[in-house]
Protein backbone atom coordinates (compact mmCIF):
# COMPACT_ATOMS: atom_id res chain seq x y z
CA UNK A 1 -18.73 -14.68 -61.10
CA UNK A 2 -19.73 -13.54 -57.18
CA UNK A 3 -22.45 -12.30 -56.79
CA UNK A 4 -20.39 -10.29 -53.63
CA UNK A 5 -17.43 -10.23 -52.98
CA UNK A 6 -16.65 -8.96 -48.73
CA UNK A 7 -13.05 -7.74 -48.21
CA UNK A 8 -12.32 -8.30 -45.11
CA UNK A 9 -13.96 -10.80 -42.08
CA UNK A 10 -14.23 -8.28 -39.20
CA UNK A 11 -18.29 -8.03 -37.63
CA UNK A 12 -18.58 -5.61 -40.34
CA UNK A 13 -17.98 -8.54 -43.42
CA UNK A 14 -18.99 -11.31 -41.19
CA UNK A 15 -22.53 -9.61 -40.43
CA UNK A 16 -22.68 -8.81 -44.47
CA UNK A 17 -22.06 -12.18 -45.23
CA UNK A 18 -24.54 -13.71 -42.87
CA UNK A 19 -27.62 -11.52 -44.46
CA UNK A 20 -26.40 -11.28 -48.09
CA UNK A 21 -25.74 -15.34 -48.32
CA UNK A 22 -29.60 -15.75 -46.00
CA UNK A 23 -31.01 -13.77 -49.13
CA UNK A 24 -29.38 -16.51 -51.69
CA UNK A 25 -26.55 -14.32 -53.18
CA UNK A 26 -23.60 -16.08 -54.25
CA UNK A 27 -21.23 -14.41 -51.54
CA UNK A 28 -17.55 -14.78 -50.82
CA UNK A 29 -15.58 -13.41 -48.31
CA UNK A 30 -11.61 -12.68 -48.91
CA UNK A 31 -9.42 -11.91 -45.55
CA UNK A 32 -5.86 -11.94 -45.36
CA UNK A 33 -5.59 -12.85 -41.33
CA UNK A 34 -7.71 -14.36 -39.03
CA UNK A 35 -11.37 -14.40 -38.61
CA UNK A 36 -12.34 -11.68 -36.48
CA UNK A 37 -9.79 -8.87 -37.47
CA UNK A 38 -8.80 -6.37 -34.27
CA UNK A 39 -11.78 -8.10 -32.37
CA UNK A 40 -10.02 -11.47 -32.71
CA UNK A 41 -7.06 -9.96 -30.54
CA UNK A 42 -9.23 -8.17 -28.39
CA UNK A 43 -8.74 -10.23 -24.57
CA UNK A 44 -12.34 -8.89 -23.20
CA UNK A 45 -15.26 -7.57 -24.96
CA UNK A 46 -18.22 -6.42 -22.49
CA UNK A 47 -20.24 -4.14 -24.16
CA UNK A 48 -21.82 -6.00 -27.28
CA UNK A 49 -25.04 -6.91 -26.63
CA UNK A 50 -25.98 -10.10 -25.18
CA UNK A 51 -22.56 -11.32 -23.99
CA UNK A 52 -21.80 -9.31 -20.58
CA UNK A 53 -18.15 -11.04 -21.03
CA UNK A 54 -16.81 -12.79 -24.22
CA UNK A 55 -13.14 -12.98 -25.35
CA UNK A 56 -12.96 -11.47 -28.78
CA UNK A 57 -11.45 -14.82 -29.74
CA UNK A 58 -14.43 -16.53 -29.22
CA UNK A 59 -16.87 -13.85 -30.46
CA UNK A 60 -14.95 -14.44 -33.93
CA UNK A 61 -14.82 -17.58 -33.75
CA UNK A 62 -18.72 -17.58 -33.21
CA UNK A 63 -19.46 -14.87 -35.91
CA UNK A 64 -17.22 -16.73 -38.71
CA UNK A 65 -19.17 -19.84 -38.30
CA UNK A 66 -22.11 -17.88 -38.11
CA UNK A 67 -21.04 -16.42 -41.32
CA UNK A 68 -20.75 -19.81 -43.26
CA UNK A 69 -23.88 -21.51 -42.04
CA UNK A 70 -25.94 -20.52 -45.09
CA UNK A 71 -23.13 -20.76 -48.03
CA UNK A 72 -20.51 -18.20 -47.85
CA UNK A 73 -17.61 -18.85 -49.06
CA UNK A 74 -13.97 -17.88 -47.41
CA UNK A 75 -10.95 -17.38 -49.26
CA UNK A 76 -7.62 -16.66 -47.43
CA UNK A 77 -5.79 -13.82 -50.00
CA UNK A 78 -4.21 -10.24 -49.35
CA UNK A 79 -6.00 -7.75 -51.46
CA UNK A 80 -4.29 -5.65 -53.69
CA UNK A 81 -6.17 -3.53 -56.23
CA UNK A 82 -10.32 -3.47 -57.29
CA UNK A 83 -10.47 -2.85 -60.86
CA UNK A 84 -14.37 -1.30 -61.84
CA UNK A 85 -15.37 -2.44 -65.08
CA UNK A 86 -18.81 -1.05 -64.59
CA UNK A 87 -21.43 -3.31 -64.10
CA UNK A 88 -18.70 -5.65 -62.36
CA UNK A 89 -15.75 -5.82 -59.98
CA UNK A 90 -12.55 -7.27 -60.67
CA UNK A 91 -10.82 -8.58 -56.87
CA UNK A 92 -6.80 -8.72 -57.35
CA UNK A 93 -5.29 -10.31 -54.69
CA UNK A 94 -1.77 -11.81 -54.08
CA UNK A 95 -2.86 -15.64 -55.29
CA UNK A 96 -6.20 -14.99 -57.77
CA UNK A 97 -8.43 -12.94 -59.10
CA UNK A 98 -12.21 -12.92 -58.75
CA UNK A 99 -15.35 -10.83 -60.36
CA UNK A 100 -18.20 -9.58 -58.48
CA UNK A 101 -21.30 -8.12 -59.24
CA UNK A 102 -20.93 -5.95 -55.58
CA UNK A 103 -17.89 -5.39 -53.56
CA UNK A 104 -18.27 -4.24 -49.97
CA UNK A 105 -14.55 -2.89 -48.67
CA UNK A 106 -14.65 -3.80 -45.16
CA UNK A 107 -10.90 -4.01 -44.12
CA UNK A 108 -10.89 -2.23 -40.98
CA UNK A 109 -7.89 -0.30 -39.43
CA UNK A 110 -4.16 -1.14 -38.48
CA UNK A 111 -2.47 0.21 -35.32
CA UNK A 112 -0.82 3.55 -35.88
CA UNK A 113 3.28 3.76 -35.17
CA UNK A 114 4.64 6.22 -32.58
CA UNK A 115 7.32 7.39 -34.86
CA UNK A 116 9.85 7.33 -31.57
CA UNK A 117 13.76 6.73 -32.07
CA UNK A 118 14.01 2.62 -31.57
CA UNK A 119 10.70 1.82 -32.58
CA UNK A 120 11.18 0.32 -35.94
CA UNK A 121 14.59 -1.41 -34.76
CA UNK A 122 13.08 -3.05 -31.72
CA UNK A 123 9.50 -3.74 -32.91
CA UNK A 124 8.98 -7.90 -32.31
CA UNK A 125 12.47 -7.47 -29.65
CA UNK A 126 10.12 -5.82 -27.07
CA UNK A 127 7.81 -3.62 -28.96
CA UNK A 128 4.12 -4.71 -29.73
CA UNK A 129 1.26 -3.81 -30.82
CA UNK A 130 -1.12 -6.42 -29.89
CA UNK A 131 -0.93 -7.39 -25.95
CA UNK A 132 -3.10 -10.76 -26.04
CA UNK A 133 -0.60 -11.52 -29.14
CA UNK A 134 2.40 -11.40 -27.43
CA UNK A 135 1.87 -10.86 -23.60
CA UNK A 136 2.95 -13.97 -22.34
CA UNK A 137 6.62 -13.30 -23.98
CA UNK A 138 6.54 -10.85 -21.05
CA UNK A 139 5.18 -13.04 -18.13
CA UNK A 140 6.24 -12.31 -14.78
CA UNK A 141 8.36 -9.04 -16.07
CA UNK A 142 7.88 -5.56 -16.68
CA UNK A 143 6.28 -3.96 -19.39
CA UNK A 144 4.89 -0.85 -20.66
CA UNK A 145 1.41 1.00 -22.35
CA UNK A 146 1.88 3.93 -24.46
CA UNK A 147 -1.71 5.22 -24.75
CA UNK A 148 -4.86 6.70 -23.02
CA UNK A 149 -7.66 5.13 -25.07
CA UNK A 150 -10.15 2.29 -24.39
CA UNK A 151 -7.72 -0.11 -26.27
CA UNK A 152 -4.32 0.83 -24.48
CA UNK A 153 -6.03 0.43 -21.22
CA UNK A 154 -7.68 -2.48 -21.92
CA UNK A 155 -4.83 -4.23 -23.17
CA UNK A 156 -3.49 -2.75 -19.57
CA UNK A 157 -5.49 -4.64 -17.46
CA UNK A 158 -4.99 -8.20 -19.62
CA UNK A 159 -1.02 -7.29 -19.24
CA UNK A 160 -1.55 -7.00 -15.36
CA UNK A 161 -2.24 -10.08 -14.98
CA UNK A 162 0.51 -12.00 -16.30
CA UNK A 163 3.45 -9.68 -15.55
CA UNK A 164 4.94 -8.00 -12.76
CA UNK A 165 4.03 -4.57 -13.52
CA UNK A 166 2.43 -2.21 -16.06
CA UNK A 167 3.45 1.41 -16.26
CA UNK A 168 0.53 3.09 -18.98
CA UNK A 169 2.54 6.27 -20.03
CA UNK A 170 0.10 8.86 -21.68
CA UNK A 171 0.75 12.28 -23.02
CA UNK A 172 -2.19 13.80 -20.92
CA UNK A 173 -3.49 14.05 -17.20
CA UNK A 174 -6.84 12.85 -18.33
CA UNK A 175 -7.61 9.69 -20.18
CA UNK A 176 -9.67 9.17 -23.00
CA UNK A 177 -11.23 5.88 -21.92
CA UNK A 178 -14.64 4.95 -20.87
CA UNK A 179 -14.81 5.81 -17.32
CA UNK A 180 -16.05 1.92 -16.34
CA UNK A 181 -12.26 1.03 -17.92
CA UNK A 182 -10.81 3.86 -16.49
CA UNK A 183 -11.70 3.37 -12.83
CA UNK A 184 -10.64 -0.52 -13.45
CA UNK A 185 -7.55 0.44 -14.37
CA UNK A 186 -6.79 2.84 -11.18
CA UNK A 187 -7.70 0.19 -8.94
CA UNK A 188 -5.31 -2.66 -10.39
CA UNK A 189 -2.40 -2.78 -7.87
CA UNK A 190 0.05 -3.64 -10.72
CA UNK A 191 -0.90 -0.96 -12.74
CA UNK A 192 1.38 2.08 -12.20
CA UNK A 193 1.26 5.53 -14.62
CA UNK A 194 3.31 8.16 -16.23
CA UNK A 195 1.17 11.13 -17.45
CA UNK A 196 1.31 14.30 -19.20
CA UNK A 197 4.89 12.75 -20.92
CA UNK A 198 5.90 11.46 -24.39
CA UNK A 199 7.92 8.94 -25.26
CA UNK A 200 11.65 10.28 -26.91
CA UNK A 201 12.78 7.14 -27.72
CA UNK A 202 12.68 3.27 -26.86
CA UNK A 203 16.13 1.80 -25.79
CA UNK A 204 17.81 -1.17 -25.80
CA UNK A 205 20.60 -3.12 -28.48
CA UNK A 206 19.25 -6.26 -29.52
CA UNK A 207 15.70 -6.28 -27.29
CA UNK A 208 14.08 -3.50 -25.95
CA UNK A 209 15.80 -2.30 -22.30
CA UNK A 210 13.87 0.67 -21.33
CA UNK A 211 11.67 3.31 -22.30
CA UNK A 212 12.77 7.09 -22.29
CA UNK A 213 9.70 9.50 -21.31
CA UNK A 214 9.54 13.66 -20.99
CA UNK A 215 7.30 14.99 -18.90
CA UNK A 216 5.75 17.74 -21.54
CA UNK A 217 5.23 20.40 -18.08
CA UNK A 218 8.83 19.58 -16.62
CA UNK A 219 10.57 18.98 -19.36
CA UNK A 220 12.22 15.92 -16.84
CA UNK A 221 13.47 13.00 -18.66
CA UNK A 222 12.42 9.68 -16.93
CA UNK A 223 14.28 5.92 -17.95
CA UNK A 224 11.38 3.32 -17.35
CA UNK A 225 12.82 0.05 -17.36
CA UNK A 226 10.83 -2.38 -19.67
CA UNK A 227 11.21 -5.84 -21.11
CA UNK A 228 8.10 -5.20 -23.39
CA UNK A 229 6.13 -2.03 -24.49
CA UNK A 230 2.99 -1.84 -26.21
CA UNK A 231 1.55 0.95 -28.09
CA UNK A 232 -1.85 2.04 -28.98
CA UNK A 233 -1.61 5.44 -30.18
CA UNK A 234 -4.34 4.94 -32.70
CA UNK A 235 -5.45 3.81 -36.01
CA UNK A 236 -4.78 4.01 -39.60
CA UNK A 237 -7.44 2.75 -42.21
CA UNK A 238 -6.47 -0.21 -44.68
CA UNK A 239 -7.23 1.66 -47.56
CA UNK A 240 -3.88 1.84 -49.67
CA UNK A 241 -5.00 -0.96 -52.27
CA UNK A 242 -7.99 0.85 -53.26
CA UNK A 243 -6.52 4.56 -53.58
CA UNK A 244 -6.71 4.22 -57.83
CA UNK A 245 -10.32 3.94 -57.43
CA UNK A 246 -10.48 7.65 -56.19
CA UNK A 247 -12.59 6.84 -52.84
CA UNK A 248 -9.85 7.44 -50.60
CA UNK A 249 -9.70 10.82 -48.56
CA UNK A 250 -6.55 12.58 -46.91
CA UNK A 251 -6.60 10.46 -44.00
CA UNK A 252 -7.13 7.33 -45.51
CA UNK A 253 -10.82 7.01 -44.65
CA UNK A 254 -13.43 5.97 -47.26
CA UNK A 255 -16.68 8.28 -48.09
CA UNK A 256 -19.83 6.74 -48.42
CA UNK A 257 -23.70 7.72 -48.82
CA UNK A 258 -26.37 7.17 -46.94
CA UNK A 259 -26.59 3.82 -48.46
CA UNK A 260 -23.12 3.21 -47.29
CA UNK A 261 -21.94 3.10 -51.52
CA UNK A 262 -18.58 4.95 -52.18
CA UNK A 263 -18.63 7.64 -55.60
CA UNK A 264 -17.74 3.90 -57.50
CA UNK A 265 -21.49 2.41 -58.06
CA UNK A 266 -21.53 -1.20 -56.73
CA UNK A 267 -18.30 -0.47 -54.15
CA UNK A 268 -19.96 -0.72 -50.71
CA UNK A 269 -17.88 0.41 -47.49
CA UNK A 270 -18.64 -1.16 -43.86
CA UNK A 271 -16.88 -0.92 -40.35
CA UNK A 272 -14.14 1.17 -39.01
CA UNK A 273 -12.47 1.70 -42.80
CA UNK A 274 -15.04 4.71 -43.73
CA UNK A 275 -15.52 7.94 -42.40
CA UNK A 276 -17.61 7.87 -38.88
CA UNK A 277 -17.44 9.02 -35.46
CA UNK A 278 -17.87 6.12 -33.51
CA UNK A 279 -15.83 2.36 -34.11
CA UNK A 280 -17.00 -0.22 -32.58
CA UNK A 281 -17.90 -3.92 -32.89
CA UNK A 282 -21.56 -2.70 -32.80
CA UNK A 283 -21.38 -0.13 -35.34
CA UNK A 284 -19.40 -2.27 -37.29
CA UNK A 285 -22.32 -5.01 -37.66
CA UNK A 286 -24.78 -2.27 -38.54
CA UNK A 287 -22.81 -1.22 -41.06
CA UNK A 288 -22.13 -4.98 -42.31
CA UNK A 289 -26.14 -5.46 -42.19
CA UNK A 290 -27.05 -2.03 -43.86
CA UNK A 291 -24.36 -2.69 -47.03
CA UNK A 292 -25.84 -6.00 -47.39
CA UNK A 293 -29.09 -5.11 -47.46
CA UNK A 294 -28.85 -2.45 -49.91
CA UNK A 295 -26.79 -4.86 -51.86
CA UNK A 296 -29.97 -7.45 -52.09
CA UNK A 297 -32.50 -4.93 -52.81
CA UNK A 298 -29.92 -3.77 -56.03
CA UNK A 299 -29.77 -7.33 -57.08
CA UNK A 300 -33.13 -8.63 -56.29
């Protein structure tokens, strides 16, 4: 029996871990990937406080150890189901099963599809979703961004500097990017762009040949040819093993109180997988912190 049991080892479970296991609980955190989650493939981070650069390898790698110092334990495992038998948890996953006292759900979000013609046939023969992943499959070539967030342009600027060229194609004129990011991005000479146009389908037999956009004003049809194309079109919320517990909204996002507990007593939510405005790796630890907290004043 856990005391808590984290899903998930984002900064939202790795910050819960490091203040519920400094307040003695008996604390275990379960994560199906690597350390880190979406910040462990992020190439640059500059805007959490007190590193003006970091990779988000290294930030992950430096939170996870962080995490463990005072006891934690981490078990690799794929969640599939949280049964609530009241004044405990039961953790399914794909190997064992564990009981908690607490469960915080802190599983973050997945990249959403485009839902273009090719996609699913060429996705891993060209398509991506994860630039510092794959990127060097694509060295010295061109490739492609389909996106106007902070993510598709960052991933932009790592791309440009390992292949030849990097077309961003985004359905607007403006972009919906921090403007430090944005004006980076204009000033990269390998960084070229497509705007106000959608992508009608991704082309190729075997590995991805070229990308097919529409200008939504012209109605033009424009063949961009691509070795690789990368899309960040947003995000969905890993919720889909805990929809029987009834915390789940229409678009996947978890509801919490102010004490961050879903409607299930004892089922904490942290990071980008409930309902909020802004994700980010900060807002992520506060939430990690907060759930943890309230957590050791229930137990203690």
């Amino acid at each position: 029996m856990q005391d808590l049991i984290i899903i998930g080892a984002g900064p939202a479970g790795l910050t819960a871990a490091i203040y519920a296991s400094r307040a003695g609980l008996d604390t275990m955190i379960i994560e199906r990937g690597a350390p880190g989650g979406k910040m462990f493939v992020t190439h640059e981070i500059e805007n959490y406080p007190g590193f003006e650069n970091i990779s988000g390898r290294e930030l992950s790698q430096t939170m996870h150890k962080h995490a463990l110092k005072f006891g934690a334990k981490y078990e690799y495992g794929d969640v599939k189901e949280i049964v609530d038998l009241g004044e405990t948890k039961k953790v399914i996953t794909n190997m064992n099963e564990y009981e908690a006292k607490k469960v915080i759900i802190a599983t973050g979000t997945e990249n959403r599809k485009l839902g273009a013609p090719g996609e699913d046939k060429l996705q891993g023969a060209g398509i991506s979703y994860c630039a510092v992943c794959d990127g060097n499959f694509f060295r010295d070539r061109d490739v492609a961004v389909i996106g106007g967030g902070n993510s598709a342009l960052e991933e932009a600027l790592y791309l440009a500097d390992i292949c030849s060229s990097v077309t961003i194609v985004h359905r607007r004129q403006e972009f919906r990017a921090e403007d430090y990011i944005v004006n980076k991005v204009k000033q990269h000479e390998k960084i070229k762009f497509v705007l106000d146009s959608n992508v009608k389908s991704f082309d190729g037999e075997d590995t991805l040949q070229s990308v097919t956009v529409v200008n939504k004003l012209t109605n033009e049809e424009t063949v961009i040819p691509v070795a690789g194309a990368f899309v960040y079109v947003g995000l969905i919320p890993i919720t889909s093993p805990f929809t029987d517990l009834g915390i789940v909204d229409e678009r996947g996002n978890i509801q919490v109180d102010e004490r961050l507990e879903s409607k299930i007593k004892g089922v904490f939510v942290a990071g980008d997988v409930r309902e909020k405005d802004l994700r980010q790796i900060a807002t992520a630890t506060n939430d990690g912190a907060i759930c943890a907290q309230n957590i050791i004043n229930d137990l203690k």
